[in-house]
Protein backbone atom coordinates (compact mmCIF):
# COMPACT_ATOMS: atom_id res chain seq x y z
CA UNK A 1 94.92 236.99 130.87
CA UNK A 2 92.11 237.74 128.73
CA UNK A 3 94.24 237.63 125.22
CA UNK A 4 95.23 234.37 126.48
CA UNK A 5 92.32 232.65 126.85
CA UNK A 6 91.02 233.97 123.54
CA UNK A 7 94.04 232.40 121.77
CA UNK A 8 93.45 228.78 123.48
CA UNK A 9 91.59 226.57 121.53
CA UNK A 10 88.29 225.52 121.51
CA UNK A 11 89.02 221.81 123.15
CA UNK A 12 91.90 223.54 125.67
CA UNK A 13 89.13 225.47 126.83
CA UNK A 14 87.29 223.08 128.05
CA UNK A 15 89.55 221.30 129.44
CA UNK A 16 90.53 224.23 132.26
CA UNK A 17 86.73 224.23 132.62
CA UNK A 18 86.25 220.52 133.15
CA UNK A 19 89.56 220.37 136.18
CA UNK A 20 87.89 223.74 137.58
CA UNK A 21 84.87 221.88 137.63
CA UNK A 22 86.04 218.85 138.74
CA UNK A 23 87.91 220.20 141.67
CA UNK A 24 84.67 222.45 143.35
CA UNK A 25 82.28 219.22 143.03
CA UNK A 26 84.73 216.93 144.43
CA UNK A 27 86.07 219.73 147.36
CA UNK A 28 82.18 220.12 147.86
CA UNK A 29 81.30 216.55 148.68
CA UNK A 30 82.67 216.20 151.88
CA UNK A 31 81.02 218.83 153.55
CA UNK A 32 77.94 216.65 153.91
CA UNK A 33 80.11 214.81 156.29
CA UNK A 34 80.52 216.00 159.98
CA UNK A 35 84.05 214.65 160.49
CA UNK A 36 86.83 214.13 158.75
CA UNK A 37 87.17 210.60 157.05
CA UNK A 38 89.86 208.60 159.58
CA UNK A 39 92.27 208.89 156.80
CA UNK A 40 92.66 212.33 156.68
CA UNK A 41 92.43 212.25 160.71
CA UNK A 42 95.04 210.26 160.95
CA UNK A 43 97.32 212.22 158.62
CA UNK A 44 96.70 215.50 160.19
CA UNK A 45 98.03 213.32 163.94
CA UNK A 46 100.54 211.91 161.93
CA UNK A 47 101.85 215.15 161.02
CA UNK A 48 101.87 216.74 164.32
CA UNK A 49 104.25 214.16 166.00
CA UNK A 50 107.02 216.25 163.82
CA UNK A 51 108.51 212.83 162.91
CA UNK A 52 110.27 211.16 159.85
CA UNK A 53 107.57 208.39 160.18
CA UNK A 54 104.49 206.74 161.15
CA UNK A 55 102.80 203.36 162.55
CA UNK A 56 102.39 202.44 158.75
CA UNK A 57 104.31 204.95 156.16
CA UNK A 58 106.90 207.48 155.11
CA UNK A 59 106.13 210.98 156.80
CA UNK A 60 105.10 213.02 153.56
CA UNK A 61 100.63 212.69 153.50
CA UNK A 62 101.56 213.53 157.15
CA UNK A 63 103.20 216.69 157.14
CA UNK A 64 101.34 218.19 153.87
CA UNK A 65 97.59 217.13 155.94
CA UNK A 66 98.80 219.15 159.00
CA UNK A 67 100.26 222.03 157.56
CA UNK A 68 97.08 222.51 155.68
CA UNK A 69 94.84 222.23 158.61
CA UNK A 70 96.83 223.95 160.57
CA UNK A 71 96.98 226.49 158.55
CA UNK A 72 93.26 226.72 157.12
CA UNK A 73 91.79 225.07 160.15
CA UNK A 74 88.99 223.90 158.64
CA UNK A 75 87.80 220.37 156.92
CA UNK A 76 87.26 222.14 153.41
CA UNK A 77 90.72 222.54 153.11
CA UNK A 78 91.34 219.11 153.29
CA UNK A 79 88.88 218.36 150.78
CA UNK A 80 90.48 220.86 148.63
CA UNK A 81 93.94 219.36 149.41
CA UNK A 82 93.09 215.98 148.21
CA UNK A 83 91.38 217.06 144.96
CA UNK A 84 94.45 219.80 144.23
CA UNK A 85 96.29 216.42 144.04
CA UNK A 86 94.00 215.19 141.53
CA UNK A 87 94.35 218.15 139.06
CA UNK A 88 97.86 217.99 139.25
CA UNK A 89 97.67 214.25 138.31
CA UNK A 90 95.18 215.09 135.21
CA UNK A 91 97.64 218.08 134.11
CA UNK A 92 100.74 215.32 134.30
CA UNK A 93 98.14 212.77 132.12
CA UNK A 94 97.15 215.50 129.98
CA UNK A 95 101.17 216.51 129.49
CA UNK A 96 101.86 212.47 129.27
CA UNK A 97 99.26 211.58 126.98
CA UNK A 98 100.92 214.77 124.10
CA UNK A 99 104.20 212.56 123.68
CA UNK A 100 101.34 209.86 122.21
CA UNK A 101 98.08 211.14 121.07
CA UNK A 102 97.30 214.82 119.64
CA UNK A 103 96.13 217.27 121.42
CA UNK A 104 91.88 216.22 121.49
CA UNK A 105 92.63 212.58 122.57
CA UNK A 106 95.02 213.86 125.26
CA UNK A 107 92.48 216.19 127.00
CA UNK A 108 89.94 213.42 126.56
CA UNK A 109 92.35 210.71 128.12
CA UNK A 110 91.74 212.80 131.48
CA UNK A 111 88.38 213.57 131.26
CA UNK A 112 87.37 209.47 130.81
CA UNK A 113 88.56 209.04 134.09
CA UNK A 114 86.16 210.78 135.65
CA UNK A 115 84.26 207.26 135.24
CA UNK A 116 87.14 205.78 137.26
CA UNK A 117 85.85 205.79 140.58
CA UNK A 118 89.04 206.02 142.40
CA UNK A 119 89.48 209.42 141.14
CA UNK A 120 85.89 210.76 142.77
CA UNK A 121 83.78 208.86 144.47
CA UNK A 122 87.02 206.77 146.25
CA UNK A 123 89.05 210.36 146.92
CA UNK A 124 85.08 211.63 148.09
CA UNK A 125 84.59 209.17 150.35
CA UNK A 126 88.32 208.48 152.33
CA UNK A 127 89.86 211.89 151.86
CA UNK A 128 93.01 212.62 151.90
CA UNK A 129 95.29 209.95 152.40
CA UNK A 130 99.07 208.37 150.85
CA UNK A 131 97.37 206.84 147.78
CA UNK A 132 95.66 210.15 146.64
CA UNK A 133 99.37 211.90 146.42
CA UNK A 134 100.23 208.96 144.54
CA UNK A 135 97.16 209.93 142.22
CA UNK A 136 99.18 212.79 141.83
CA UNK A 137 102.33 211.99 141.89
CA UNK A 138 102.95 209.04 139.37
CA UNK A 139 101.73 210.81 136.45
CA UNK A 140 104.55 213.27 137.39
CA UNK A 141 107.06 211.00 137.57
CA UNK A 142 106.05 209.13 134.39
CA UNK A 143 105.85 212.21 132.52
CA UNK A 144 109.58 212.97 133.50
CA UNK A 145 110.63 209.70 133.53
CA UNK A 146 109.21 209.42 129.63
CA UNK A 147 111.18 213.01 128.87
CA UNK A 148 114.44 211.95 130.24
CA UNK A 149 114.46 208.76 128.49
CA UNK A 150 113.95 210.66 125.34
CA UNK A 151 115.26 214.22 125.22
CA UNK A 152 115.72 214.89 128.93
CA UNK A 153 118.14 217.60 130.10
CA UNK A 154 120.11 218.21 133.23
CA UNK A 155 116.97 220.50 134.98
CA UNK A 156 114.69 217.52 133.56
CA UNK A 157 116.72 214.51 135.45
CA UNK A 158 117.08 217.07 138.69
CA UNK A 159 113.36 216.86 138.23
CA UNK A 160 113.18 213.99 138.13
CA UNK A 161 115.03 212.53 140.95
CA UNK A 162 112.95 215.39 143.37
CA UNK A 163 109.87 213.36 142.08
CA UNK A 164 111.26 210.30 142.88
CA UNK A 165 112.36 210.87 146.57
CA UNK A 166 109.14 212.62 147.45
CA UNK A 167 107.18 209.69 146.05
CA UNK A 168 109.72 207.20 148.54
CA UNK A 169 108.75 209.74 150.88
CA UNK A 170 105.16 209.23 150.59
CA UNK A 171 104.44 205.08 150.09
CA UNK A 172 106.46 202.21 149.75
CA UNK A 173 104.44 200.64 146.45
CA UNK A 174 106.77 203.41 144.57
CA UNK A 175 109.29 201.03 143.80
CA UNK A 176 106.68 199.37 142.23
CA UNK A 177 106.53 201.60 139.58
CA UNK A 178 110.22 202.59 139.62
CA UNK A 179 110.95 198.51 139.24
CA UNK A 180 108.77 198.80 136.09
CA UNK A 181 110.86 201.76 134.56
CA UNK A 182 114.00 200.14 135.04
CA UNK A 183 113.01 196.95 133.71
CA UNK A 184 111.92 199.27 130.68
CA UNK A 185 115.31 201.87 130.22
CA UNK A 186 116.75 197.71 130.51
CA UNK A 187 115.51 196.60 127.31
CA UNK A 188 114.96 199.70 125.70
CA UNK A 189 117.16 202.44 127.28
CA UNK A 190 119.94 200.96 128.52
CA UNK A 191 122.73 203.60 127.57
CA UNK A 192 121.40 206.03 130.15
CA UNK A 193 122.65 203.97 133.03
CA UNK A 194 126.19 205.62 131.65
CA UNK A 195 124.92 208.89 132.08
CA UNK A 196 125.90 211.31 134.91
CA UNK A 197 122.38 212.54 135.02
CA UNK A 198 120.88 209.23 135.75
CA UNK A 199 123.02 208.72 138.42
CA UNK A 200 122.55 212.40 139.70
CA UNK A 201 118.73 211.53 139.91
CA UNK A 202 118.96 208.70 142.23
CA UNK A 203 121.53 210.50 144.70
CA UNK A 204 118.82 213.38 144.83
CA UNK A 205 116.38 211.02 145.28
CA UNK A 206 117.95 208.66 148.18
CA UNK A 207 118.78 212.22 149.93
CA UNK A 208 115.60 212.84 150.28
CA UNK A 209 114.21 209.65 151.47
CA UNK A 210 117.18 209.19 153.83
CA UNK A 211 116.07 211.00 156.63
CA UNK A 212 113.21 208.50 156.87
CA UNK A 213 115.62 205.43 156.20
CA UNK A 214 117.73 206.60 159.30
CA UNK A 215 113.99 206.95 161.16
CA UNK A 216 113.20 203.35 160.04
CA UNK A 217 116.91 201.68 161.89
CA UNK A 218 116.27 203.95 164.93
CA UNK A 219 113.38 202.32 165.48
CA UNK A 220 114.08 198.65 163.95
CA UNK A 221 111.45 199.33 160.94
CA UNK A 222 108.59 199.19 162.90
CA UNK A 223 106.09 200.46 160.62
CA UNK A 224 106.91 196.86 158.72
CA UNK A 225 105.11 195.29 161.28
CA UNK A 226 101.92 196.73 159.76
CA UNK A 227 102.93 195.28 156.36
CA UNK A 228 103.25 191.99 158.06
CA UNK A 229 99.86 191.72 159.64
CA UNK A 230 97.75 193.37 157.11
CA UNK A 231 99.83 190.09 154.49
CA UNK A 232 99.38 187.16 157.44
CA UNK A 233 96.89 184.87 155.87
CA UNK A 234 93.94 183.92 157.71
CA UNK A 235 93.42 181.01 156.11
CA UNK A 236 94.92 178.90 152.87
CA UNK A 237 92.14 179.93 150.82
CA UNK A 238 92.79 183.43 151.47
CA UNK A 239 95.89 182.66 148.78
CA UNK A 240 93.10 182.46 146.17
CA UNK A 241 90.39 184.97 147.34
CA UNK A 242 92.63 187.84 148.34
CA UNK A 243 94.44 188.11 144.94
CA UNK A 244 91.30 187.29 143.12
CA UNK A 245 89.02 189.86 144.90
CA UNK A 246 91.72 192.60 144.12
CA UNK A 247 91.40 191.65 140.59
CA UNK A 248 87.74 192.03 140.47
CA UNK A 249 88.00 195.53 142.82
CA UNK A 250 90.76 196.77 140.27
CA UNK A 251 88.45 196.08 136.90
CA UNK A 252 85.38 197.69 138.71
CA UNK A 253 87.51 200.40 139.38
CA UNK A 254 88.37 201.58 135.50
CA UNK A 255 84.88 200.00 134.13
CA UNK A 256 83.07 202.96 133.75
CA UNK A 257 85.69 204.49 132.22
CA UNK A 258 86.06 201.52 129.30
CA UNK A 259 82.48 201.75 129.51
CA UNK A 260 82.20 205.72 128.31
CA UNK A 261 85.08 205.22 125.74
CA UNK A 262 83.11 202.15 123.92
CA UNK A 263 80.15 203.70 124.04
CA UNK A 264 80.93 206.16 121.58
CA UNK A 265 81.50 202.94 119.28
CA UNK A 266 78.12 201.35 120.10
CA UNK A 267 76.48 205.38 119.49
CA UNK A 268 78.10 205.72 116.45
CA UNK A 269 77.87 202.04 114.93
CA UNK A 270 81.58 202.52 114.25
CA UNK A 271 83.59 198.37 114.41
CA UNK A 272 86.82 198.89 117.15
CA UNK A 273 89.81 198.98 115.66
CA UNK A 274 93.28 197.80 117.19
CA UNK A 275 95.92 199.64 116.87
CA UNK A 276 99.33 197.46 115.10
CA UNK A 277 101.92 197.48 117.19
CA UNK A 278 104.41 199.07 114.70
CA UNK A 279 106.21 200.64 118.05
CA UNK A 280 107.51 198.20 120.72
CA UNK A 281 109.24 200.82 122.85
CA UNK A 282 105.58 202.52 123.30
CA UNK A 283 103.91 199.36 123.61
CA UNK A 284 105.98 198.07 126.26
CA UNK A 285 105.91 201.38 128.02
CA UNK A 286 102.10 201.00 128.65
CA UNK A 287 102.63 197.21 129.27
CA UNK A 288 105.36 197.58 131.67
CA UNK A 289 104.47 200.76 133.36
CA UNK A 290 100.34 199.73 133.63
CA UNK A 291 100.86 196.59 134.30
CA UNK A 292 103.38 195.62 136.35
CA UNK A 293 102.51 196.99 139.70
CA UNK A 294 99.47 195.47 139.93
CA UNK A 295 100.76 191.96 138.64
CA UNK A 296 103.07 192.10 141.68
CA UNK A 297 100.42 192.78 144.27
CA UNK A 298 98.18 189.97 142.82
CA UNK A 299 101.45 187.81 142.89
CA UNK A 300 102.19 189.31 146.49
CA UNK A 301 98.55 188.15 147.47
CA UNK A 302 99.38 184.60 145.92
CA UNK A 303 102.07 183.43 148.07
CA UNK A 304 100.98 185.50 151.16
CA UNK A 305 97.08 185.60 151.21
CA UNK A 306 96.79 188.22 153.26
CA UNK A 307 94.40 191.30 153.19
CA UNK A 308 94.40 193.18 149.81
CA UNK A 309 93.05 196.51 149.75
CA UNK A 310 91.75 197.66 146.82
CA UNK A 311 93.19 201.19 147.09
CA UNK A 312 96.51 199.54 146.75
CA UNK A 313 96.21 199.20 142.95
CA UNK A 314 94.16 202.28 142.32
CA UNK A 315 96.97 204.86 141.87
CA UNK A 316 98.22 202.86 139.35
CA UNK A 317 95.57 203.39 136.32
CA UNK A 318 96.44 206.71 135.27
CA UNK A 319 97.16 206.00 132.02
CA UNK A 320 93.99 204.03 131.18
CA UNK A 321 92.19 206.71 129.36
CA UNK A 322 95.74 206.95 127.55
CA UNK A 323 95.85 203.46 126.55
CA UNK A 324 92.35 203.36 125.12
CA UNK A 325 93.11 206.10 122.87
CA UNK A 326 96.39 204.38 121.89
CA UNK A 327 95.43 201.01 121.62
CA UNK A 328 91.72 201.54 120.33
CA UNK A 329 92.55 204.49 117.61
CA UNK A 330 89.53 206.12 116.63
CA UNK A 331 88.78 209.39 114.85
CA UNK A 332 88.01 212.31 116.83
CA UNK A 333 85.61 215.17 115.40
CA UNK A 334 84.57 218.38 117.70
CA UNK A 335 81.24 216.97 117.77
CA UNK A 336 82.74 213.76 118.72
CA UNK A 337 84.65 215.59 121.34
CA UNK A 338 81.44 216.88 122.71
CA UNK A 339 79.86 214.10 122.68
CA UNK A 340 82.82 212.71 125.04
CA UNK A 341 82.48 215.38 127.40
CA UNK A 342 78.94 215.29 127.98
CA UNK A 343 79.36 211.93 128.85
CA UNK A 344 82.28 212.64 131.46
CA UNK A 345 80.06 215.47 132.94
CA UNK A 346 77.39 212.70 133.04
CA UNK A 347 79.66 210.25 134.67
CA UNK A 348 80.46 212.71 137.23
CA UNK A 349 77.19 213.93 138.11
CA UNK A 350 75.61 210.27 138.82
CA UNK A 351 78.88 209.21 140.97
CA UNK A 352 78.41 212.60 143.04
CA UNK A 353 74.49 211.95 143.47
CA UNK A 354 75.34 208.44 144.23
CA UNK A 355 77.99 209.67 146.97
CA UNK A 356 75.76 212.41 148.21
CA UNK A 357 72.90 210.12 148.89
CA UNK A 358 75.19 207.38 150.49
CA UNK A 359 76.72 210.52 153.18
CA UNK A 360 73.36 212.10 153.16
CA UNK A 361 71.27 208.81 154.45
CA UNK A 362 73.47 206.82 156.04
CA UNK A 363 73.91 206.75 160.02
CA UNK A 364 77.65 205.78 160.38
CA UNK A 365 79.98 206.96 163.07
CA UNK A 366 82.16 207.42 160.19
CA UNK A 367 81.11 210.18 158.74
CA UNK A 368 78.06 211.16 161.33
CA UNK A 369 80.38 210.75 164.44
CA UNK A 370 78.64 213.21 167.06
CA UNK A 371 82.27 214.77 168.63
CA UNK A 372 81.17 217.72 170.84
CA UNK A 373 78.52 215.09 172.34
CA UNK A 374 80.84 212.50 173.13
CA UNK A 375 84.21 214.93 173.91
CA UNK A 376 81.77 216.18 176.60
CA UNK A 377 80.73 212.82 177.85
CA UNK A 378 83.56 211.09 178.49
CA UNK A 379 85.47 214.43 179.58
CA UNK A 380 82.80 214.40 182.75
CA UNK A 381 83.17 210.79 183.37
CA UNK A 382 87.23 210.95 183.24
CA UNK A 383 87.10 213.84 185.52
CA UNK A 384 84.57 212.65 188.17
CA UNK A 385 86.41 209.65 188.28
CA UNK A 386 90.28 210.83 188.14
CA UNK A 387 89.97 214.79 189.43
CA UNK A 388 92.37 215.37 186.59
CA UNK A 389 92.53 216.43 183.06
CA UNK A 390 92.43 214.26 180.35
CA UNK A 391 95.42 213.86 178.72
CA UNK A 392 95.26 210.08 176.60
CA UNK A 393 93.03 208.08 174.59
CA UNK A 394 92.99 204.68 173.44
CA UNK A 395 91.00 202.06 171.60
CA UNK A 396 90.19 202.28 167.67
CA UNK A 397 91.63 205.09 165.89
CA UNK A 398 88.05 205.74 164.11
CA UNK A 399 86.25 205.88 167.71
CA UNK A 400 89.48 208.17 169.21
CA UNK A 401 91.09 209.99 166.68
CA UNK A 402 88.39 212.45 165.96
CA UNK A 403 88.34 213.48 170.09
CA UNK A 404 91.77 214.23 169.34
CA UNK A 405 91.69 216.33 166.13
CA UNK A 406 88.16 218.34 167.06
CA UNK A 407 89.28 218.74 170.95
CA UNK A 408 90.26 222.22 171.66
CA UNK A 409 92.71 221.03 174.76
CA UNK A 410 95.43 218.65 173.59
CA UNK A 411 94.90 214.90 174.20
CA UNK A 412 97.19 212.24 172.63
CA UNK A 413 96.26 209.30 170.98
CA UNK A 414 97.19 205.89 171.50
CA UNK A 415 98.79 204.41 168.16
CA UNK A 416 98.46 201.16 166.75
CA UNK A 417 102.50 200.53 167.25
CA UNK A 418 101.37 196.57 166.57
CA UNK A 419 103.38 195.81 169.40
CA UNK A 420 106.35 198.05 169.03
CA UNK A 421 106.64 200.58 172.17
CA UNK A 422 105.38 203.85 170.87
CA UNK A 423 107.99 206.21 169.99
CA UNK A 424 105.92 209.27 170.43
CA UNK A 425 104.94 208.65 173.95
CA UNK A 426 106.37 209.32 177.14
CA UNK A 427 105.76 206.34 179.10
CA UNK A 428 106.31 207.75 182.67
CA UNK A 429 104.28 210.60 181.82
CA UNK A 430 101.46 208.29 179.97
CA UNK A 431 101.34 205.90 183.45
CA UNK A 432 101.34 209.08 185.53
CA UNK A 433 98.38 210.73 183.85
CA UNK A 434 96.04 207.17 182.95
CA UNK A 435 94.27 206.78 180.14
CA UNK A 436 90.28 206.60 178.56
CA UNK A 437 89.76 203.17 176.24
CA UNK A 438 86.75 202.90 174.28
CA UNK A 439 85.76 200.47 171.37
CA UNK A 440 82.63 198.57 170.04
CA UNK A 441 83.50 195.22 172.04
CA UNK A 442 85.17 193.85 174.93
CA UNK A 443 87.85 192.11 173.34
CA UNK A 444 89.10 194.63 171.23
CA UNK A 445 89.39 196.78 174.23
CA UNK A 446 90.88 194.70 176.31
CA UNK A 447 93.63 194.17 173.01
CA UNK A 448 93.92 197.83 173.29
CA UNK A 449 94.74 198.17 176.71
CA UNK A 450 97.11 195.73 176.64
CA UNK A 451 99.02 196.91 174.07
CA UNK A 452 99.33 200.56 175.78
CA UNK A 453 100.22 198.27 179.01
CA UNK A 454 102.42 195.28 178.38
CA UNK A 455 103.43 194.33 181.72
CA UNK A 456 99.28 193.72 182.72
CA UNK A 457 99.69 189.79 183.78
CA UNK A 458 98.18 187.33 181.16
CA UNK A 459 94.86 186.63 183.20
CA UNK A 460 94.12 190.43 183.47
CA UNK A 461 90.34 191.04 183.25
CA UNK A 462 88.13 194.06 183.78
CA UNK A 463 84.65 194.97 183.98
CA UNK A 464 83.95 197.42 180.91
CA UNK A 465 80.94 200.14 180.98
CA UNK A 466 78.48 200.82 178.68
CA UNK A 467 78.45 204.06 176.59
CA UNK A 468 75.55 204.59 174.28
CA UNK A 469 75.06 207.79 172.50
CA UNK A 470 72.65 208.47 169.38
CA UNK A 471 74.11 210.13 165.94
CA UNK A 472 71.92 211.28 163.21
CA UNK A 473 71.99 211.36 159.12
CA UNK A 474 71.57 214.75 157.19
CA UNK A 475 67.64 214.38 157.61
CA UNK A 476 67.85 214.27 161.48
CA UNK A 477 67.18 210.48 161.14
CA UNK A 478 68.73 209.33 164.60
CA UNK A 479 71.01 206.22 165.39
CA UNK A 480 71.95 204.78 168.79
CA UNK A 481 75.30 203.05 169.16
CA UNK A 482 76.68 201.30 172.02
CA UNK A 483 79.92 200.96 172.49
CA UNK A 484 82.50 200.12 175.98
CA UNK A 485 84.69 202.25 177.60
CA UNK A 486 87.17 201.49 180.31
CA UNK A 487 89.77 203.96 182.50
CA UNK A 488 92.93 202.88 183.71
CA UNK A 489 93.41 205.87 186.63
CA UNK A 490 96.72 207.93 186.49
CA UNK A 491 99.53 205.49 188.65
CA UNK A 492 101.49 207.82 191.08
């Protein structure tokens, strides 16, 4: 092991230092928190319903989030999960980046993107989620997707198609960049739609995604339902302002990045240069591949106008360091190369300070939710009230989900099924045993309940209580919230 790392090079070195580094500061940051963000809740519920689906995506963040707490039983390791994702994505950028740039430019192609917030103070602040695999995943698949198209053999394309099914196994927006590709291998490619391998590839891949397909007409694609809401426009200008906040979320998201790689112009008094585009296959490659998943969610916002997260398009700017070494050629000396990495060690010692102070000070249920206090609270009301255990809770999933994951006796949680019966419950059981509601307002709650009870007549009303309970910030700075709770009593 030793001889090996004395044969590296100087820059390779480095490197393994900077994703070692990297992965402990980013792991670290989320211990200021006292729960889990309600991403990474949710996956590790998801994953214990042992079911080819969810409320709002394929099964895959699910299962890998519950295995690992499950097995580690502790936040940390979910933490550790998501940024294990990351390094595998900056390995797969590193490996992508060698079929255009030599070997210095590669390694700094990954380390710019420590200014790209998605990849640290995003994966710091929401966890674990779908769109962190992708982070992952899609420089995998590009990488082998690149290979194949070039000088790809049989174990490559079997590669290959794996990738492809587990990222259809993971999020929908795949075919996003799989629609890119193919438009690609279309113009540029085309003979290996005649090949046996390529055709091997997609059967692996469809195997793999179809036990989720066959989930999805068991249960009349509910999870679109999600999709449908989240794209309902609220108003008409919402056409406009959706697509053109996701623009302005998606170029905040990669500016600090284009900042640190122009800054070594400004430093050095060096003019940018632009790279003639002497190579149209490569060219198009970054075009295509960049480009054309987020040009289809602002195009998506367009004509529907409904809500546009932001995380949507993040997973897709893997390849910007690689582009700004391609398109932007510059020379690279080692003590330009240090100069480089001090500024990506920079970059990722302000965004963790930043991060750290925002967890640190701030008094949000979110990340300061006080679970033993509450679990305890509304475990004494529900049995004073019932004489009987508590076995369901509903309302919002960032106000129940954490009794559920941090509650030593098992208590199920009341999905958003957006209308859609909930496969994973037992309805005479769930009327049999009752159920605990709480959320900030009365009219969510009373949403809530209805949902969990459809046949309640239209004029239904109730009289909600009042729950307060007071959290604090990492310097014991305290916070009162008040929010409603409600019990519908088991029905025998």
């Amino acid at each position: 092991m030793i001889k090996i790392w004395k044969e590296l090079s100087y820059e390779k070195k480095w490197f393994i230092a900077f994703l070692i580094i990297h992965l402990i500061v980013w792991s670290c940051i989320g211990l200021i928190r006292t729960v889990l963000p309600t991403d990474s809740l949710e996956g590790i519920y998801w994953g214990s319903l042992h079911d080819f689906g969810t409320p709002k995506h394929p099964p895959l963040a699910g299962w890998i989030t519950y295995i690992t707490y499950t097995v580690f039983k502790t936040d940390f390791s979910i933490y550790l999960l998501s940024q294990a994702f990351i390094i595998l994505g900056f390995i797969y950028i590193y490996k992508l980046a060698r079929c255009f740039l030599d070997e210095t430019k590669s390694i700094l192609s990954v380390t710019l993107l420590e200014g790209c917030w998605c990849y640290t103070y995003v994966t710091g602040y929401y966890g674990f989620n779908p769109d962190v695999i992708l982070l992952g995943l899609l420089p995998l698949l590009t990488y082998y997707f690149y290979k194949c198209m070039h000088e790809g053999n049989g174990f490559d394309w079997t590669l290959l198609g794996v990738i492809m099914g587990f990222c259809f196994l993971n999020k929908y927006q795949t075919v996003l960049t799989l629609t890119a590709m193919t438009i690609w291998a279309l113009f540029f490619k085309r003979e290996v739609f005649k090949s046996l391998k390529f055709y091997w590839a997609v059967l692996l891949a469809f195997l793999i995604f179809l036990p989720h397909i066959l989930w999805l007409v068991k249960y009349d694609f509910f999870p679109l339902l999600y999709f449908d809401g989240e794209l309902t426009a609220k108003s008409w200008l919402n056409h406009l302002t959706a697509p053109l906040m996701f623009i302005i979320m998606q170029i905040s998201a990669i500016a600090g990045s284009v900042v640190l790689y122009f800054f070594f112009f400004l430093i050095r008094k060096i003019p940018v240069k632009i790279r003639k585009i002497d190579n149209k296959q490569d060219f198009w490659f970054f075009m295509l591949i960049g480009f054309v998943p987020l040009v289809i969610h602002v195009l998506m916002g367009l004509f529907e106008g409904g809500t546009m997260r932001p995380r949507w398009g993040f997973e897709f700017w893997y390849m910007i360091g690689i582009m700004l070494f391609y398109f932007f050629p510059c020379n690279i000396e080692k003590k330009d190369f240090n100069f480089y990495l001090k500024l990506a060690l920079f970059a990722m010692v302000v965004t963790f300070l930043s991060l750290g102070t925002l967890l640190s000070v701030e008094k949000n249920y979110r990340s300061r939710y006080p679970v033993p206090l509450v679990l305890n609270d509304i475990n004494t009301i529900w049995e004073e009230q019932t004489h009987s255990p508590l076995k369901y809770v509903g309302g919002y999933i960032e106000w129940t989900l954490p009794l559920v994951i941090y509650n030593k006796d098992k208590i199920d949680c009341l999905l958003d099924t957006f209308g859609y019966p909930s496969p994973w419950i037992n309805q005479d059981d769930f009327k049999n045993s009752g159920a605990f509601f709480i959320d900030r307002t009365y009219g969510e709650l009373l949403k809530h309940i209805k949902s969990a009870y459809p046949d309640l007549p239209e004029d239904f009303s109730f009289e909600p209580v009042e729950y307060r309970f007071t959290l604090t910030n990492a310097f014991n700075q305290p916070r009162e919230y008040t929010v409603y709770y409600y019990i519908v009593p088991p029905q025998k």
